[in-house]
N, C-alpha and C. Protein backbone atom coordinates (compact mmCIF):
# COMPACT_ATOMS: atom_id res chain seq x y z
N UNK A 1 0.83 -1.18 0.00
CA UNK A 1 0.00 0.00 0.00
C UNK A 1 0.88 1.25 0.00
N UNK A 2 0.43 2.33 -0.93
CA UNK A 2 1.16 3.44 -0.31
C UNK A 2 1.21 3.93 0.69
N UNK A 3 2.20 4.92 1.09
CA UNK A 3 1.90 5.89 1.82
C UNK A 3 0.39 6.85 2.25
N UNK A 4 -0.13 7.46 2.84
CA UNK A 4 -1.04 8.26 2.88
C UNK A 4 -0.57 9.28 4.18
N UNK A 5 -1.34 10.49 3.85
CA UNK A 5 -0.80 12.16 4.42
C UNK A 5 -2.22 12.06 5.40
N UNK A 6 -1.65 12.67 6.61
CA UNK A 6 -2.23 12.44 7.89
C UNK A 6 -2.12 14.14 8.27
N UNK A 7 -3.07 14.34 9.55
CA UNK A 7 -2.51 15.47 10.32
C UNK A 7 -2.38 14.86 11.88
N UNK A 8 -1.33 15.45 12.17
CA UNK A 8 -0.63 14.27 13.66
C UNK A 8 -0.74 15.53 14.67
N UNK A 9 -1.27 14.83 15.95
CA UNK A 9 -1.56 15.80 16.82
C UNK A 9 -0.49 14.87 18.25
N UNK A 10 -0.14 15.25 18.71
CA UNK A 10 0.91 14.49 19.70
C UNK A 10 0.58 15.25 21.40
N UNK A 11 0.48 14.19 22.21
CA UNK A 11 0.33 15.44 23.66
C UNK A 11 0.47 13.72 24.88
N UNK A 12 0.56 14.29 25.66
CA UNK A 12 0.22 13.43 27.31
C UNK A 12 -1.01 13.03 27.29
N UNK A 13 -1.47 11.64 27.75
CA UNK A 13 -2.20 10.53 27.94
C UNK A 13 -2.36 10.81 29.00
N UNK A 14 -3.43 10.28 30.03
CA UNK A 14 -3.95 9.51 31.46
C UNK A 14 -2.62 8.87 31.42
N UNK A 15 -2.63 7.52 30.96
CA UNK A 15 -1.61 6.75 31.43
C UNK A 15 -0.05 7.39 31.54
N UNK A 16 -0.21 8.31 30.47
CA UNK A 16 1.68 8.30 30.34
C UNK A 16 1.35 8.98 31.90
N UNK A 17 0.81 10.11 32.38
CA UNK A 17 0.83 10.85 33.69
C UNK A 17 1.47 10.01 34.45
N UNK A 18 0.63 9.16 34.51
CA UNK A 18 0.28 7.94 35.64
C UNK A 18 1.68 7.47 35.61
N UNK A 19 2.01 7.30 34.57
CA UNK A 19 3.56 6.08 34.19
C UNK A 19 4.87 7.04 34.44
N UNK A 20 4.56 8.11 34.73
CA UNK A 20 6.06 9.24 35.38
C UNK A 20 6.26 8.49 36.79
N UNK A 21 5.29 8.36 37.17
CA UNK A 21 5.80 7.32 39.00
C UNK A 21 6.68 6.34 38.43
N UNK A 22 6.16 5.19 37.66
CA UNK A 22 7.06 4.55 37.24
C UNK A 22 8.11 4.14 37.05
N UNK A 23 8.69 5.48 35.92
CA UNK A 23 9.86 5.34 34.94
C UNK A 23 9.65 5.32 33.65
N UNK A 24 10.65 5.34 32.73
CA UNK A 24 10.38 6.03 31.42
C UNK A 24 11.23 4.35 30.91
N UNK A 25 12.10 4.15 31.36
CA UNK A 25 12.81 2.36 30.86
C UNK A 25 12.17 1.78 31.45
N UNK A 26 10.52 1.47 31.11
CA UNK A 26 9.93 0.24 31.12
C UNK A 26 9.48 -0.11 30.10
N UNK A 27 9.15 -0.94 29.69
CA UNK A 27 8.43 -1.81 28.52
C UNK A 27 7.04 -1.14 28.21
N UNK A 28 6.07 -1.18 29.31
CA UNK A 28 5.00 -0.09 29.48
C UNK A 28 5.42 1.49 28.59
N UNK A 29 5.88 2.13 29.12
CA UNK A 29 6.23 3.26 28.75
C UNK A 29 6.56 3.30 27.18
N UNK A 30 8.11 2.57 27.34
CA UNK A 30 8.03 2.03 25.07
C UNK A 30 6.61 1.81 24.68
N UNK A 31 5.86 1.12 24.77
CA UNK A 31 4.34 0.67 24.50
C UNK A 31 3.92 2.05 23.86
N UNK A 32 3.46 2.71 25.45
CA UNK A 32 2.70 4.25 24.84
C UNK A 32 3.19 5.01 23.89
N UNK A 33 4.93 5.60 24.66
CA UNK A 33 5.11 6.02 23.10
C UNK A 33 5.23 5.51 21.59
N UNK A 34 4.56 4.47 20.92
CA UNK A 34 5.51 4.18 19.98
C UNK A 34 4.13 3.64 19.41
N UNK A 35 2.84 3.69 20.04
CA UNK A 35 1.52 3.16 19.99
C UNK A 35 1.19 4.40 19.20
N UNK A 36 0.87 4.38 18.01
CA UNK A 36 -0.04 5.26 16.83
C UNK A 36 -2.00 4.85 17.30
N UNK A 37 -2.38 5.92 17.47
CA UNK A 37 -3.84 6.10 17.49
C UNK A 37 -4.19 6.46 16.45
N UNK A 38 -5.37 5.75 15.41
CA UNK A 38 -5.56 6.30 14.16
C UNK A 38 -7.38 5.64 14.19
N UNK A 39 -7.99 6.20 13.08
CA UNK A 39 -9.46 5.89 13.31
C UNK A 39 -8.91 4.64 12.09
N UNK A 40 -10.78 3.49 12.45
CA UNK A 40 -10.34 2.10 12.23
C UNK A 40 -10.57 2.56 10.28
N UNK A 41 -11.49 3.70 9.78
CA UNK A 41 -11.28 3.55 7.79
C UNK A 41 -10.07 3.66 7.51
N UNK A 42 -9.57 5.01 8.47
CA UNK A 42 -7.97 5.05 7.67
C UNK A 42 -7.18 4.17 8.06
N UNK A 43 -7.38 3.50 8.83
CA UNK A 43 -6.16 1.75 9.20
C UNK A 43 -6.80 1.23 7.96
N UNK A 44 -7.89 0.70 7.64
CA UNK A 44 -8.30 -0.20 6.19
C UNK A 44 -7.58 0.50 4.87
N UNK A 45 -8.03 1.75 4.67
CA UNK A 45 -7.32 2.29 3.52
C UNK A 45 -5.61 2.41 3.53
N UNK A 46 -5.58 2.27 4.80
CA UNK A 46 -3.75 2.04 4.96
C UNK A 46 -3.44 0.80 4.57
N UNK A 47 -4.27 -0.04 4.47
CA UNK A 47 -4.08 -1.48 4.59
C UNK A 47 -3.58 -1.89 5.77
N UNK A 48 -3.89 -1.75 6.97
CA UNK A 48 -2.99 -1.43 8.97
C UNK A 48 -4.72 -2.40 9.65
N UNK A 49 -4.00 -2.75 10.39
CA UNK A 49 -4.69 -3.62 11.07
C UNK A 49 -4.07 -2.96 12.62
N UNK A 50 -4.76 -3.21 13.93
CA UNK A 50 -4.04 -3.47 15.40
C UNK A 50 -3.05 -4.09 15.24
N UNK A 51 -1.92 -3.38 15.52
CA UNK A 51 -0.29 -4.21 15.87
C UNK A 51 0.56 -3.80 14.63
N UNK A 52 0.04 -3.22 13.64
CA UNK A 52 0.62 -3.35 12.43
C UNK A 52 1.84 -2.25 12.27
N UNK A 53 2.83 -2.47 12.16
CA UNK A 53 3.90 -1.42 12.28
C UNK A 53 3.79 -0.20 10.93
N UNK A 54 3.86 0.68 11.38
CA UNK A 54 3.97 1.91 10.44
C UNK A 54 5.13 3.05 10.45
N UNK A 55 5.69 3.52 9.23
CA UNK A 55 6.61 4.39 9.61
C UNK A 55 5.68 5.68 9.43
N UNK A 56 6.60 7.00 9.73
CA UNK A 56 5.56 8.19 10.34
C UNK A 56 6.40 9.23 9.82
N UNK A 57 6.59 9.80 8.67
CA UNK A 57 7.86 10.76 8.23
C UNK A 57 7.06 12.32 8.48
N UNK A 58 7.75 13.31 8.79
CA UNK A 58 7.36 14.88 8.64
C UNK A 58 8.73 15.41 7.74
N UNK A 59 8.86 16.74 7.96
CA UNK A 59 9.98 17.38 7.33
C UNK A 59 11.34 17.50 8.35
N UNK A 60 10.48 16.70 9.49
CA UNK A 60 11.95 17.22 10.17
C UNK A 60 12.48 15.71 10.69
N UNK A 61 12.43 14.61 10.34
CA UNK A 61 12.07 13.45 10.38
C UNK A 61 11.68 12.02 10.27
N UNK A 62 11.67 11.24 10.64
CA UNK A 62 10.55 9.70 11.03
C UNK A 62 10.76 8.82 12.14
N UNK A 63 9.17 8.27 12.32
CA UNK A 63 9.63 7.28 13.63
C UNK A 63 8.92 6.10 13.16
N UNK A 64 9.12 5.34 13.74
CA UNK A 64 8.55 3.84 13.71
C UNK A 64 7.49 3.69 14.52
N UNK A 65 6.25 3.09 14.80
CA UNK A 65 4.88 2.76 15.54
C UNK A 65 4.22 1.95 15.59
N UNK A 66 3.51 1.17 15.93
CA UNK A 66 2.51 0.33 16.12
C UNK A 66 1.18 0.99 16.16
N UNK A 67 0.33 0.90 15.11
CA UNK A 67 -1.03 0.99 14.92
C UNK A 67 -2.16 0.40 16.10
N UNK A 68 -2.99 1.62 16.60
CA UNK A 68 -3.87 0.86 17.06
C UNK A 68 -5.23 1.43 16.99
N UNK A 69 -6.34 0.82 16.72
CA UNK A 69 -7.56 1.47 16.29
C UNK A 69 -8.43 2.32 17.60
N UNK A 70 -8.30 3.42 17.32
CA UNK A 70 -9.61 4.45 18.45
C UNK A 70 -10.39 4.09 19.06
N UNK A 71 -10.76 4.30 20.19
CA UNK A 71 -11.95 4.28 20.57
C UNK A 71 -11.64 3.66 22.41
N UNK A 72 -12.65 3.49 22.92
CA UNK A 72 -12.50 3.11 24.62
C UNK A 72 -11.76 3.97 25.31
N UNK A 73 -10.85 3.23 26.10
CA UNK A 73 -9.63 4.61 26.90
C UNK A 73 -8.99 5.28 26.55
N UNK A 74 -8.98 5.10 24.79
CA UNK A 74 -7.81 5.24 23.99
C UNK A 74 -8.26 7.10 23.31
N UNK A 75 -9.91 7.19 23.35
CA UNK A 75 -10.01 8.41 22.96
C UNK A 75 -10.47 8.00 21.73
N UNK A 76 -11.16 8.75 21.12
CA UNK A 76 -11.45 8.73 19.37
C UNK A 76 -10.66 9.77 18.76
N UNK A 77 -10.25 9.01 17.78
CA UNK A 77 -9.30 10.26 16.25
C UNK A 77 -10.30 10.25 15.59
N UNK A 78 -10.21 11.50 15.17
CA UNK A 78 -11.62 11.47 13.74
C UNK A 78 -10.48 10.96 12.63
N UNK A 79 -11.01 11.08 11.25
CA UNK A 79 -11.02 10.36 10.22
C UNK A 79 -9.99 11.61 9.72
N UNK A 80 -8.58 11.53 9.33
CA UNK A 80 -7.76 12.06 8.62
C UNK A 80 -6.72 12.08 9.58
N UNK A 81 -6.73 11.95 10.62
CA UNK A 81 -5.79 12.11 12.11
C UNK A 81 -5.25 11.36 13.07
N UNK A 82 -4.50 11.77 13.34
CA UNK A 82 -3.47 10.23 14.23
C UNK A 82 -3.38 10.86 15.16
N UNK A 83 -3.11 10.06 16.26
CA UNK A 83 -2.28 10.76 17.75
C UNK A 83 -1.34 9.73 18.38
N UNK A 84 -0.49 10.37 19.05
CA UNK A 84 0.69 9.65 19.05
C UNK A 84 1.17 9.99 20.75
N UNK A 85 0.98 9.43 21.80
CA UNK A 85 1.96 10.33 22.97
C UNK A 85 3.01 10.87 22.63
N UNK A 86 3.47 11.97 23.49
CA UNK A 86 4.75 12.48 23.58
C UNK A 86 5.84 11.27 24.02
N UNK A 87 6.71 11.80 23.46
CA UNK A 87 7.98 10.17 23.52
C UNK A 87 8.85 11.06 22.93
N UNK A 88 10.55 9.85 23.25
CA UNK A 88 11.43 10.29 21.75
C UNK A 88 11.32 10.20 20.50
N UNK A 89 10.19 9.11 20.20
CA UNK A 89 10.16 8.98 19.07
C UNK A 89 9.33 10.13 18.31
N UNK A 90 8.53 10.51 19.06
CA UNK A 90 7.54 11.84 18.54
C UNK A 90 8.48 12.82 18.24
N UNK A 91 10.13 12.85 19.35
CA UNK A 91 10.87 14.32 18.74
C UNK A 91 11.59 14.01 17.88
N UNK A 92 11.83 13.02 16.83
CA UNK A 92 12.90 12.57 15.92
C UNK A 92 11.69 13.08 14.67
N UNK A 93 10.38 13.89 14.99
CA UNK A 93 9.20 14.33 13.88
C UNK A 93 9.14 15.41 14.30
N UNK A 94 9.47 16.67 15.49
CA UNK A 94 9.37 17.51 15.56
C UNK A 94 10.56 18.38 14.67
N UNK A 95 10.18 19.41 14.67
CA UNK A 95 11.66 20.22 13.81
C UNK A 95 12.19 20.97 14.77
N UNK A 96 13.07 21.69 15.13
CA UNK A 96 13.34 22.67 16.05
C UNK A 96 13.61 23.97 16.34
N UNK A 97 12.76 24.55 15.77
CA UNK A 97 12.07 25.73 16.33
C UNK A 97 11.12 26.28 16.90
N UNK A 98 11.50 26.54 18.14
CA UNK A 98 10.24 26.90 19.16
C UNK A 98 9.72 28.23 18.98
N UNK A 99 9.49 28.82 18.35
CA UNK A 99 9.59 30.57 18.44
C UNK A 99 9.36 30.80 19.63
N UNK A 100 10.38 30.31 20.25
CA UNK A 100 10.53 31.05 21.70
C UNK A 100 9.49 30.92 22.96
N UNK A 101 9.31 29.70 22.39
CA UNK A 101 8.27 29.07 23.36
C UNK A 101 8.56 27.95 24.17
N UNK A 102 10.10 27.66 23.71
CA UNK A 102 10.82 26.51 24.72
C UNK A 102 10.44 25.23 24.59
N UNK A 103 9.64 24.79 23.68
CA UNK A 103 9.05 23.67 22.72
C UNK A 103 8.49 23.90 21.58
N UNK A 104 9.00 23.01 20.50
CA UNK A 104 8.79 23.01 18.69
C UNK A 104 7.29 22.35 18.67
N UNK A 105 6.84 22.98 17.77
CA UNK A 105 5.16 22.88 17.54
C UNK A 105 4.76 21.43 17.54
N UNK A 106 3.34 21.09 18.08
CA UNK A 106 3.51 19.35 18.57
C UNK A 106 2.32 18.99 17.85
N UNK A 107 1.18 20.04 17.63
CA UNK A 107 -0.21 20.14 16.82
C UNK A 107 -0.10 20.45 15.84
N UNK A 108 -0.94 19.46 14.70
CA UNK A 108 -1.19 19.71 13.63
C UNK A 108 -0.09 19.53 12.43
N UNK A 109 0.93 18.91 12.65
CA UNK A 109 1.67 18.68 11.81
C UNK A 109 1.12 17.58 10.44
N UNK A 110 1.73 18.22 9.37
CA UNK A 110 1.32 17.70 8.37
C UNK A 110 2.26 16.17 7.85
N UNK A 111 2.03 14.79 7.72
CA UNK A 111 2.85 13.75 8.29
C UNK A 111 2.34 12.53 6.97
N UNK A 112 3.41 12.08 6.49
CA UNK A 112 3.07 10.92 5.87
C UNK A 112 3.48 9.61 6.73
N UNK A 113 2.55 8.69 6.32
CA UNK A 113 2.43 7.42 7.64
C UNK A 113 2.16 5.74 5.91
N UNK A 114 2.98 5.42 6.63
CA UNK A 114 2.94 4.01 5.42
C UNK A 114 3.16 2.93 6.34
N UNK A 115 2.53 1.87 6.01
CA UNK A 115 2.28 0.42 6.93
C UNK A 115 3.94 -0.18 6.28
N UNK A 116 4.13 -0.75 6.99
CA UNK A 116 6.26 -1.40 6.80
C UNK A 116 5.97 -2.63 7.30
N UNK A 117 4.95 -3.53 8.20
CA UNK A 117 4.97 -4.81 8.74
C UNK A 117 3.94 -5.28 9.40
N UNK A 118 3.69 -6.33 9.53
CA UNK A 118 2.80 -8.05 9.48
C UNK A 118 2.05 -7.02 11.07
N UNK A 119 0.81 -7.46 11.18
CA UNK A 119 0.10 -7.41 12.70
C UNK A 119 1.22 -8.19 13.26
N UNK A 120 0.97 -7.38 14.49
CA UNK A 120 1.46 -8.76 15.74
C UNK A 120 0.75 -9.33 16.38
């Protein structure tokens, strides 16, 4: 399948909050960040199933993810839009310029996302 152009909105979860008690080197934690939220047409037209690995390119960027379909604790994406927790992998897609706001813009970035591997 090709590629297809997304708008990626990135921010803090319930859980990630929760998972700062934690630690950030747990398995848990990798999970959230690296977990793509996308609504379940655009996983079909991606050809993406739950589990399905996707790469995630911007201009300043790409990361690697695991697909997982909207909805329950997870929040709903409408239909053209992904969400992604904040992670490292989210800043290897940010660019870096903050205009002076001490963080590079995290909403609304314009993002191509292509399926790369098998469900798990």
């Amino acid at each position: 399948m090709p590629a297809m152009r997304f708008i990626m909105n990135a921010g803090r979860s319930t859980k990630q909050g929760r998972q700062i008690n934690v630690g950030k080197d747990t398995a848990d934690y990798e999970e959230l960040v690296t977990t793509l939220i996308m609504h379940p047409d655009d996983m079909a037209e991606l050809g993406a199933s739950t589990g399905t690995a996707v790469r995630v390119r911007s201009e300043s960027g790409e990361g690697r993810f695991v697909c997982k379909e909207h909805g329950g604790k997870d929040g709903k994406v409408p239909r053209g839009m992904i969400f992604i927790a904040y992670g490292p992998p989210t800043c290897r897609l940010m660019g870096q310029t903050t205009d002076g706001t001490g963080m590079p813009l995290s909403k609304g970035w314009e993002v191509e996302v292509e399926a790369i591997g098998e469900s798990t």
